[in-house]
Protein backbone atom coordinates (compact mmCIF):
# COMPACT_ATOMS: atom_id res chain seq x y z
CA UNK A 1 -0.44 65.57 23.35
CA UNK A 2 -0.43 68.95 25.18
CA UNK A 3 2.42 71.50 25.88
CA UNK A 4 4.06 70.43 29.53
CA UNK A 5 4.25 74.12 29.90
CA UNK A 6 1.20 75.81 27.97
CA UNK A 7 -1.21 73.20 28.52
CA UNK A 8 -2.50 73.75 24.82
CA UNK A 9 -2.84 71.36 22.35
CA UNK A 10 -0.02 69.87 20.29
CA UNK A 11 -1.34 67.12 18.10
CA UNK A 12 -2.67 63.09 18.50
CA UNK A 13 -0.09 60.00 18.59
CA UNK A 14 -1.82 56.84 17.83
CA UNK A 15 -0.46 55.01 20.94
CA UNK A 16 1.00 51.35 20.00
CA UNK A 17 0.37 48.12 21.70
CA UNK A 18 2.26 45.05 22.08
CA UNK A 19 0.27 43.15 19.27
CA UNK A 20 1.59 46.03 16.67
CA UNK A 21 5.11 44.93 17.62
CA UNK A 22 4.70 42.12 14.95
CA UNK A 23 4.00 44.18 11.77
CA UNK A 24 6.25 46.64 12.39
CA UNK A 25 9.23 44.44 13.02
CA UNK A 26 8.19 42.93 9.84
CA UNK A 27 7.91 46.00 7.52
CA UNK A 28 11.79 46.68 9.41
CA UNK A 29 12.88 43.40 8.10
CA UNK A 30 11.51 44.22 4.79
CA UNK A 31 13.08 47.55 4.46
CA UNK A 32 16.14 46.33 6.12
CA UNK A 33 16.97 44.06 2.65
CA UNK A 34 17.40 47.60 0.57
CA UNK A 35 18.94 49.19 3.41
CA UNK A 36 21.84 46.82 4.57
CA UNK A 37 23.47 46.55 1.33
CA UNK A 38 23.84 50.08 0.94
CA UNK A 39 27.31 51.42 0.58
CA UNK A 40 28.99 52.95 4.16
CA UNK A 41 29.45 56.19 1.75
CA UNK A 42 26.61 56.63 1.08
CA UNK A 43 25.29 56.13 4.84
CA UNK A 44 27.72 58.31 5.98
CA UNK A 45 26.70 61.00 3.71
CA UNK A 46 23.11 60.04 5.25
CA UNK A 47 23.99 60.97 8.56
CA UNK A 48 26.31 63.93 7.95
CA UNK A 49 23.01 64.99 5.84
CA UNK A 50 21.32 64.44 9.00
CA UNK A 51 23.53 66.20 11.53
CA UNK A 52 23.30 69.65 8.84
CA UNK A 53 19.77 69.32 9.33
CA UNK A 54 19.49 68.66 12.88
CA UNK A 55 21.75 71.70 13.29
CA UNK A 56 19.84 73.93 10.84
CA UNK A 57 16.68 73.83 12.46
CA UNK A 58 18.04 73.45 15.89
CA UNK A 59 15.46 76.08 17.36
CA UNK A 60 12.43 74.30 15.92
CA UNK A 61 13.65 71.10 17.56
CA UNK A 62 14.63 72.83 20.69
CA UNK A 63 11.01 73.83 21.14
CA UNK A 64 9.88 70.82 20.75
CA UNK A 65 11.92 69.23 23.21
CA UNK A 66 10.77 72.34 25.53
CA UNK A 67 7.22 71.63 24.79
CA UNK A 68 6.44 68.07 24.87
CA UNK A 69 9.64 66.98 27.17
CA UNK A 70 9.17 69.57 29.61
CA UNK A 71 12.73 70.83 29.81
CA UNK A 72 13.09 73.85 30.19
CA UNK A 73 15.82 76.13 28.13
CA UNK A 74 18.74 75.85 29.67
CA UNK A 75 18.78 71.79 30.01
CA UNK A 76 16.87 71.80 26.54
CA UNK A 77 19.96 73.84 25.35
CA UNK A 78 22.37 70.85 27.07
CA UNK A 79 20.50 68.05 25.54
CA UNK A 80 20.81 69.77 21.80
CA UNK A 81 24.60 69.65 22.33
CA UNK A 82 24.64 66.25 24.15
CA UNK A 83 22.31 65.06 20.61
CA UNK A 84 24.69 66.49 18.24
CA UNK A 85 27.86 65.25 19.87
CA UNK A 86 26.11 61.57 19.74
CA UNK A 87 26.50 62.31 16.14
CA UNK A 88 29.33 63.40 15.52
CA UNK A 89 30.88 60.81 17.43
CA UNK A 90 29.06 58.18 15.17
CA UNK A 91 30.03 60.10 11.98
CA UNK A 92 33.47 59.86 13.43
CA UNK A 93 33.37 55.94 13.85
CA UNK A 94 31.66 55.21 10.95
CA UNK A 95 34.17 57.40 8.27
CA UNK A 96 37.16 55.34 10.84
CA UNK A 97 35.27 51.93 9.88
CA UNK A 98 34.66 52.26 6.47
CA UNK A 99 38.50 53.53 5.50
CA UNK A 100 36.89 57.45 4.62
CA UNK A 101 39.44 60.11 4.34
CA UNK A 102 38.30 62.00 7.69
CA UNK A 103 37.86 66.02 7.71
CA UNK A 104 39.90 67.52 10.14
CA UNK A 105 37.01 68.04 12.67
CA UNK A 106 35.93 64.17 12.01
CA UNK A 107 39.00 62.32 13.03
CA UNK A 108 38.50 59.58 15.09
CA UNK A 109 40.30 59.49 18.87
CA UNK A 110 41.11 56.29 20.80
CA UNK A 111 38.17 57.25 22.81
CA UNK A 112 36.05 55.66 20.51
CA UNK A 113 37.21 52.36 20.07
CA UNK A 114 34.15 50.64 22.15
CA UNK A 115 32.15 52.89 19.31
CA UNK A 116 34.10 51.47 16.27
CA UNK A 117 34.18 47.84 17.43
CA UNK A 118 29.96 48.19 17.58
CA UNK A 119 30.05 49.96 14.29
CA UNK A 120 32.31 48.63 12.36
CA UNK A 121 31.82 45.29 9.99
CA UNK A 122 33.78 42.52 10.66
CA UNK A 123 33.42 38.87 9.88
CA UNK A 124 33.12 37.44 13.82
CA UNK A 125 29.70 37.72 15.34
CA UNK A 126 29.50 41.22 17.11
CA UNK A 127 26.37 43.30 18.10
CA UNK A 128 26.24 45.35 14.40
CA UNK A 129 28.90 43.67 11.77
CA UNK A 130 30.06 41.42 9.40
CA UNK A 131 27.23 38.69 8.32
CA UNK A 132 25.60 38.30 11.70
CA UNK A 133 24.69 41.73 12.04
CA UNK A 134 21.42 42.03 13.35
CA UNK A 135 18.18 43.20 10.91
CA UNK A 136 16.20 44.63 13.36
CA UNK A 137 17.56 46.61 16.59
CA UNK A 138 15.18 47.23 19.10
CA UNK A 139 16.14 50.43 21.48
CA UNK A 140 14.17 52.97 23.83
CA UNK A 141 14.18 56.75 24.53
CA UNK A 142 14.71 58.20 28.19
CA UNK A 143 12.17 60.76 28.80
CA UNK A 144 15.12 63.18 30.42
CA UNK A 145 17.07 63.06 26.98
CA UNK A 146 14.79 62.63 24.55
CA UNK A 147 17.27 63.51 21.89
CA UNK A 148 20.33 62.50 23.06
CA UNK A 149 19.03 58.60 24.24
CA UNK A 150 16.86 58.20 20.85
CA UNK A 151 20.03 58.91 19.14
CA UNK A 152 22.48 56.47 20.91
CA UNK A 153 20.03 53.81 20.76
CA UNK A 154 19.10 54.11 16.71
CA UNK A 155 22.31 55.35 14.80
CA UNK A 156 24.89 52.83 15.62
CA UNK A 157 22.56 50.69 14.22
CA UNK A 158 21.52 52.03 11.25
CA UNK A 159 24.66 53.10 10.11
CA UNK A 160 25.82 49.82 10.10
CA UNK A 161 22.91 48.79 8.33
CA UNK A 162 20.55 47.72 10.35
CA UNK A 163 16.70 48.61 10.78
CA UNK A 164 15.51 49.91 14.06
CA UNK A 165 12.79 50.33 16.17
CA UNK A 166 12.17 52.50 18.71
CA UNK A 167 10.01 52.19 22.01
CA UNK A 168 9.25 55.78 23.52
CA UNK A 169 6.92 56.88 25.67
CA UNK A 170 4.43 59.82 24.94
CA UNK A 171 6.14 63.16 26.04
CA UNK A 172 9.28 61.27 24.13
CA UNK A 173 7.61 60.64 20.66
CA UNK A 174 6.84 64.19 20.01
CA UNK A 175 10.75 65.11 19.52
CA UNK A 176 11.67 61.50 18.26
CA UNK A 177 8.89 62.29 14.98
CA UNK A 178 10.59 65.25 14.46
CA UNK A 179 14.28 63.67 14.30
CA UNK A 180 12.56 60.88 12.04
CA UNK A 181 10.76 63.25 9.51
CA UNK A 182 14.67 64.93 9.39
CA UNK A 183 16.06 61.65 8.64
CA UNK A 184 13.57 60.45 6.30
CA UNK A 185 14.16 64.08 4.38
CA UNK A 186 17.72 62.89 4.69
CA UNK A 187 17.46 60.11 2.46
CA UNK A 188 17.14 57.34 4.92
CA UNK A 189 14.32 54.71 3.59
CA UNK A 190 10.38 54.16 4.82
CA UNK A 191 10.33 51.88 7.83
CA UNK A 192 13.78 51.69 8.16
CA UNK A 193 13.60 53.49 11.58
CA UNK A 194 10.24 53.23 13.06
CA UNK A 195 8.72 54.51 16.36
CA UNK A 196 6.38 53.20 18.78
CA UNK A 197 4.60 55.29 20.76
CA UNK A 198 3.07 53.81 24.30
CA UNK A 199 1.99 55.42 27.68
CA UNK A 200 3.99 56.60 30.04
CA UNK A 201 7.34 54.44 30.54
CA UNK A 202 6.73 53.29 34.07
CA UNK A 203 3.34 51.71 33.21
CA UNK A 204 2.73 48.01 32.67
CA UNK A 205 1.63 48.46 29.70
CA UNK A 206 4.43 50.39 28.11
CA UNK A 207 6.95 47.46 30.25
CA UNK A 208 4.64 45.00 27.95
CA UNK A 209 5.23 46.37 24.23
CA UNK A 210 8.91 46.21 25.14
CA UNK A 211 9.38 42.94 26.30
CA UNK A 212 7.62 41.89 22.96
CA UNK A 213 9.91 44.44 20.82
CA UNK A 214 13.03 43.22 22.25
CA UNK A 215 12.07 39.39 21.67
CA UNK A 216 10.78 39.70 18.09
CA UNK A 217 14.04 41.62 17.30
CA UNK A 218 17.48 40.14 16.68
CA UNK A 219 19.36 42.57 19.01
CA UNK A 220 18.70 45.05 21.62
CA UNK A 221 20.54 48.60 21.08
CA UNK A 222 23.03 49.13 24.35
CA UNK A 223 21.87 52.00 26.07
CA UNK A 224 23.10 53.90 29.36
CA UNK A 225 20.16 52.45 32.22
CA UNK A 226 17.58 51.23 29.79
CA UNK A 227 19.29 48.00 28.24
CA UNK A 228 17.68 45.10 30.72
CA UNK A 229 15.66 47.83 32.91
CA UNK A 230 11.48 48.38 33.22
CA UNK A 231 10.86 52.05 34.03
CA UNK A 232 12.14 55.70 34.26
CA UNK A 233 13.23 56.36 37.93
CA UNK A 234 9.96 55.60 40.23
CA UNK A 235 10.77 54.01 43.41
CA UNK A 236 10.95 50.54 43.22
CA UNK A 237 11.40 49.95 39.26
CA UNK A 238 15.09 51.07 39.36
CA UNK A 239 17.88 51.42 41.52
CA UNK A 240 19.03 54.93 42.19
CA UNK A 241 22.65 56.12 41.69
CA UNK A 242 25.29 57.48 44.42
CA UNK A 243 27.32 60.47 45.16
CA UNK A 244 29.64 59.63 47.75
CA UNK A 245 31.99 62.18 49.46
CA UNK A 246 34.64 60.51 51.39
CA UNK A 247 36.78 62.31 54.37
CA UNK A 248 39.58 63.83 51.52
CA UNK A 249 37.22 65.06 48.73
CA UNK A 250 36.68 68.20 48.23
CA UNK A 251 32.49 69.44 49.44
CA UNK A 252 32.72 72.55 46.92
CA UNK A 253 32.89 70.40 44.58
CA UNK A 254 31.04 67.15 45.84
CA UNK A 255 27.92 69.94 46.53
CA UNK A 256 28.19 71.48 42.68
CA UNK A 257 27.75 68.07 41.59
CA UNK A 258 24.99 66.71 43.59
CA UNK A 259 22.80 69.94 42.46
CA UNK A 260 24.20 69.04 38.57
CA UNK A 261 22.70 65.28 39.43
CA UNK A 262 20.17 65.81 41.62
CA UNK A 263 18.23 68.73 40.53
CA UNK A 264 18.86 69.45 36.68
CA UNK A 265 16.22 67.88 34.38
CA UNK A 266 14.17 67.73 37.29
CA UNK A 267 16.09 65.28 38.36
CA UNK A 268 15.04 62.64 35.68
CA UNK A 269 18.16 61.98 33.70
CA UNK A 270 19.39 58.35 33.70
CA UNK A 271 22.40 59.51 35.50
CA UNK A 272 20.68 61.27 38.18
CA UNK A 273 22.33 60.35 41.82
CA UNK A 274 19.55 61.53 44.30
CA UNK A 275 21.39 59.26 47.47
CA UNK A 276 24.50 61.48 48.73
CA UNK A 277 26.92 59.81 51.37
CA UNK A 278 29.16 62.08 53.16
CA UNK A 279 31.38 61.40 55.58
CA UNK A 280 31.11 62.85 58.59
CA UNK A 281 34.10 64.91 58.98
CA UNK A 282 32.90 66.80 55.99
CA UNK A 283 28.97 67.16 56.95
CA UNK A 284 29.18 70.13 57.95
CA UNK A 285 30.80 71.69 54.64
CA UNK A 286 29.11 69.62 52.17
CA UNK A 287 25.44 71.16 53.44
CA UNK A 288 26.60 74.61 53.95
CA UNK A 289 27.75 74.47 49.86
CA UNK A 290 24.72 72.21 49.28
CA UNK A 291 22.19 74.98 50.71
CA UNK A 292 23.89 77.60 50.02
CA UNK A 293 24.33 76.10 45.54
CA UNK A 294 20.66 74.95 45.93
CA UNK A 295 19.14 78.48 47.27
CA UNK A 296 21.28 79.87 43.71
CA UNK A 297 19.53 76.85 41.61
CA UNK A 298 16.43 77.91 39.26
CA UNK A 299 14.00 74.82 38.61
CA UNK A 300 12.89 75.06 35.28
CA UNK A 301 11.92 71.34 34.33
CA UNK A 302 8.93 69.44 34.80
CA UNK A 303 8.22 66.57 35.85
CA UNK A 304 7.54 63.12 33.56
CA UNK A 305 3.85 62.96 34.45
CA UNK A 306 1.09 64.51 36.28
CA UNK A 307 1.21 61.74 38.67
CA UNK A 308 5.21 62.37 39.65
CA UNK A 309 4.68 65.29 41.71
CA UNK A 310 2.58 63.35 43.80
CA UNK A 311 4.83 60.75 44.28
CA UNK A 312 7.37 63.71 45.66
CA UNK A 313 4.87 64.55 48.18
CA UNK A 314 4.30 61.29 49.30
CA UNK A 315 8.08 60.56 49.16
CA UNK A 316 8.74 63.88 51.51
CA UNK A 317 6.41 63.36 53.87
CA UNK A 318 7.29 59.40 54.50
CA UNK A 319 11.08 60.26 54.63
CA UNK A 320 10.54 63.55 56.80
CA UNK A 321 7.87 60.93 59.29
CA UNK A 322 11.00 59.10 59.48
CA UNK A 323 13.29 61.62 61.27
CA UNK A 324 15.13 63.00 58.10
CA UNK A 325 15.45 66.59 58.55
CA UNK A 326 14.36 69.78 55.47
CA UNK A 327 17.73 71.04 54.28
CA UNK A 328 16.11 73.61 52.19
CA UNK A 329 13.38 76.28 53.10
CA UNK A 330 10.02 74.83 54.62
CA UNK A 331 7.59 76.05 52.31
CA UNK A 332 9.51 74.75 48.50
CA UNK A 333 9.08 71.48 50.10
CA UNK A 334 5.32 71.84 51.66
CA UNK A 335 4.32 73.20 48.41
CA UNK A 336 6.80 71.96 46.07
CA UNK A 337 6.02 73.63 42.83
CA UNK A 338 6.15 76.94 41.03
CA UNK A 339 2.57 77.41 39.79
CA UNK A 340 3.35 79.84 37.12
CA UNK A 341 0.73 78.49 35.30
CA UNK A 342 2.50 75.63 34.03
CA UNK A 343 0.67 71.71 33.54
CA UNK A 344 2.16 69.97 35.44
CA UNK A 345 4.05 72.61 37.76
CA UNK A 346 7.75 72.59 37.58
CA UNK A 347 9.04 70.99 40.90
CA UNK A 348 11.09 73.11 43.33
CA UNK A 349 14.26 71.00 44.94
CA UNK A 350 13.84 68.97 47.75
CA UNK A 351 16.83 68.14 49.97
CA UNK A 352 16.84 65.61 53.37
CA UNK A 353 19.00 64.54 55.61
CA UNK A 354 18.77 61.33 57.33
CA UNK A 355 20.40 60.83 60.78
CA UNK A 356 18.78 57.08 61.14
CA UNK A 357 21.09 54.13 60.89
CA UNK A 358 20.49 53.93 56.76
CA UNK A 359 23.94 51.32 56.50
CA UNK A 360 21.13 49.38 58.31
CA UNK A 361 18.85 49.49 55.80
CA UNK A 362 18.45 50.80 52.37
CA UNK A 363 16.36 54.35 52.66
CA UNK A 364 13.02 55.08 51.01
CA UNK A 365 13.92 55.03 47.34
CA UNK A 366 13.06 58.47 46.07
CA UNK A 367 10.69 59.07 42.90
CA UNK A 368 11.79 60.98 39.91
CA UNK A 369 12.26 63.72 40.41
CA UNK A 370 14.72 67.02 41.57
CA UNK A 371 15.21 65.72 45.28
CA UNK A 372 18.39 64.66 47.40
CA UNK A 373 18.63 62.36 50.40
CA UNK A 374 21.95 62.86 51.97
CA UNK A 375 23.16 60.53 54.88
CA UNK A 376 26.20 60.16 57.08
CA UNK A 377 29.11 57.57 57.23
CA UNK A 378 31.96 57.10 59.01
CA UNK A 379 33.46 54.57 57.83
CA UNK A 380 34.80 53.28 53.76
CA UNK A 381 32.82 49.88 54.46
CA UNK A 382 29.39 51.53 55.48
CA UNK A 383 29.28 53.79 52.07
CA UNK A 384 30.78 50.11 50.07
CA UNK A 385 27.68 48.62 51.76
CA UNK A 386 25.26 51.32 50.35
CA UNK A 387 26.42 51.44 46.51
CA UNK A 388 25.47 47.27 46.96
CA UNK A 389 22.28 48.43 47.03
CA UNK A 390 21.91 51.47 44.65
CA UNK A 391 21.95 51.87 40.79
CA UNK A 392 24.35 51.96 37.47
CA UNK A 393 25.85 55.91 38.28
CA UNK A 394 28.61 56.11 41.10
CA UNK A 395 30.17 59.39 41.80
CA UNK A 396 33.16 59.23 44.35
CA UNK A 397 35.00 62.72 45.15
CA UNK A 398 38.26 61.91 47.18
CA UNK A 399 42.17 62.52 46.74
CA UNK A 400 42.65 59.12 46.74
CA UNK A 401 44.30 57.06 43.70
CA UNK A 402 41.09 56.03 41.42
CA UNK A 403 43.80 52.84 41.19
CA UNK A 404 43.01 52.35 44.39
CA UNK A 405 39.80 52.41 45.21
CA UNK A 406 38.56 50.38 41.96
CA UNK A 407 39.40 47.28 43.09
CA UNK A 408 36.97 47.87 46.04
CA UNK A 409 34.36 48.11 43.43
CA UNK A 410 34.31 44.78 42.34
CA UNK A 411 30.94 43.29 42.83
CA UNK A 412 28.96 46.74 42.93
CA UNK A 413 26.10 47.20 40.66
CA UNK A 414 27.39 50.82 39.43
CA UNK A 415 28.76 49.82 35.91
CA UNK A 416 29.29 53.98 35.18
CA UNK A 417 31.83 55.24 38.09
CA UNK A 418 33.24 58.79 37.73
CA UNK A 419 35.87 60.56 40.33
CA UNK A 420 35.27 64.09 41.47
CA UNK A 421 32.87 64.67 38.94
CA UNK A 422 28.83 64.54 38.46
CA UNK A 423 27.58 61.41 36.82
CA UNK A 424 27.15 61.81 33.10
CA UNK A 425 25.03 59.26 30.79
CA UNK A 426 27.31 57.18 28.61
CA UNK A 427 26.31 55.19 26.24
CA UNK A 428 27.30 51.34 26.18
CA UNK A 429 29.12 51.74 22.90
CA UNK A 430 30.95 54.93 23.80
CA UNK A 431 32.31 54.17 27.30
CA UNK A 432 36.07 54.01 27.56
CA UNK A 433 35.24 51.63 30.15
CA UNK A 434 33.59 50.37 33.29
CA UNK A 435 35.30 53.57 35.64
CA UNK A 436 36.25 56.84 34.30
């Protein structure tokens, strides 16, 4: 493992491989038998043990995340807060469950009743209570929130007493070891939580140690765009999300929010919505705010892999061949990168428009990465007929009755919807609900 910035050496992560799955499931089930019975007191004082911790050495971890993620500080700085409010969230549900006199800063809100009913133990068959709960969890790590995705995938489950084990890819091990050596100095038990390092996520071989992990294990953690999904946002292996601006939404807005989801995290969180359908009444003001928010926007993420920024090139140059037009300044997009001596660079934006007939046909699927295809509708049914074909996140900014519009949804595969907001990652057991 190098530095994604530095290029120096950070230390060597014996990489696993679908035959390890076995054995480790096996030590999990072992551990599991001292771990399950263990009071919820005293697993609750495990993870408020943990979240002191965490916090205390929040600028060692934050480097980490900087150096082997490859975010820089200000979305390393979001994903620390995004990590701690995972637990605190959990702490919350699990003092709820287990009938804990809550502090005042621990109370649990009806927000987190999704949370509580995966948490809690209960004697009907439910995905981590009462006597069917599950030994061994299986769950994954995003490589845009390290942190924040390794923690929404693992805790649920072993506060409920559970044993876990975690798929992540390489850039993602380096800051899931360092949450694990917290834990274990914590007090939570050997091979209770256990990691599996593999290649990068979109390879075949990485797509092969999971499918074994998840069918050796009794459950599979519910995670925001990784439960049932083989990749990390290259074309083809998932479905983008949407940001669709109808004819009453606001384009201040709308714009703020596609450089939030399109650009941030080099454009590589789960929640990312790099397709943007505007109406076209409100063209015109959506890319004067779009240019005018991206010129202001400082890149300071890389990308997953050396082999990503690539793929942007490629991308750009087939979508551009196709008629779509530069929205941004010629030379970010011919050279795409800020050399500043970083490996791999960190990727300037990259912003099209499309004129063609896309309702027609579903547009070049864009790689991960910080880059925004924005196309033109002018009609409700033609933007309907898009978010058919695009992924979990749907962002909709309109003055229109959310009551309204949901039942229009029906049959779309965006499970996450938000209204006149940027798409945020959610976690399964945290949602209030399919739209928010």
């Amino acid at each position: 493992m190098t530095s994604a910035f530095s290029g120096l050496p950070m230390l060597c992560l014996p990489l696993s491989r679908a035959a390890d799955v076995c054995s480790a499931v096996d030590r999990a089930r072992c551990a599991q038998e001292a771990w399950g019975p263990t009071p919820a007191a005293e697993r609750t004082r495990w993870l408020m043990r943990l979240r002191g911790d965490l916090r205390a050495h929040s600028a060692w971890l934050g480097s980490v995340v900087q150096h082997a993620g490859g975010l820089g500080p200000r979305d390393c700085a979001a994903e620390l807060r995004q990590a701690d409010e995972v637990l605190l969230q959990v702490a919350k549900v699990l003092r709820a469950s287990s009938g804990l006199r809550a502090s005042p800063g621990l109370r649990a809100s009806s927000g987190l009743r999704q949370a509580l009913h995966a948490v809690r133990a209960r004697p009907a068959p439910g995905p981590y209570g009462g006597p069917h709960r599950p030994a061994v969890v299986s769950s994954r790590v995003h490589e845009g929130r390290p942190l924040a995705s390794l923690l929404e995938g693992a805790l649920p489950a072993l506060v409920s007493g559970s044993a876990v084990v975690t798929a992540v890819d390489v850039r993602s091990a380096v800051p899931a070891l360092a949450v694990k050596l917290l834990a274990h100095g914590a007090g939570l038990p050997r091979h209770v939580w256990q990691l599996l390092p593999s290649q990068d996520s979109e390879r075949a071989t990485a797509g092969d140690l999971r499918a074994v992990l998840n069918e050796h294990a009794d459950d599979v953690a519910p995670q925001c765009c990784l439960r049932g999904t083989s990749g990390s946002g290259n074309a083809g292996t998932r479905a983008p999300g949407l940001l669709v601006l109808r004819h009453d939404g606001c384009s201040r807005a709308a714009a703020q929010a596609a450089v939030d989801a399109c650009f941030s995290r080099a454009g590589r969180m789960c929640s990312a919505t790099p397709l943007i359908a505007v109406h076209a009444d409100r063209r015109a003001e959506f890319l004067r705010q779009l240019v005018g928010q991206a010129a202001r926007f400082t890149p300071e993420s890389t990308l997953p892999g050396r082999g990503h920024l690539a793929l942007m090139r490629d991308w750009s140059a087939t979508v551009a061949a196709s008629g779509a037009l530069p929205l941004l300044p010629l030379p970010p997009l011919l050279s795409n990168s800020r050399t500043r001596g970083t490996t791999p660079p960190v990727p300037e934006p990259v912003a099209l428009l499309d004129h063609s007939a896309w309702y027609q046909r579903l547009p070049e699927l864009p790689p991960a990465g910080p880059v925004a295809l924005v196309t033109t509708f002018t009609r409700w049914s033609e933007a309907l007929a898009l978010a058919r074909h695009t992924g979990n996140h749907l962002s909709v900014f309109t003055r229109t009755r959310a009551a309204q519009l949901v039942p229009q949804f029906a049959g779309l595969p965006a499970s996450r919807i938000g209204f006149n907001r940027a798409s945020s990652p959610t976690p399964a057991w945290g949602a209030p609900g399919a739209h928010s």
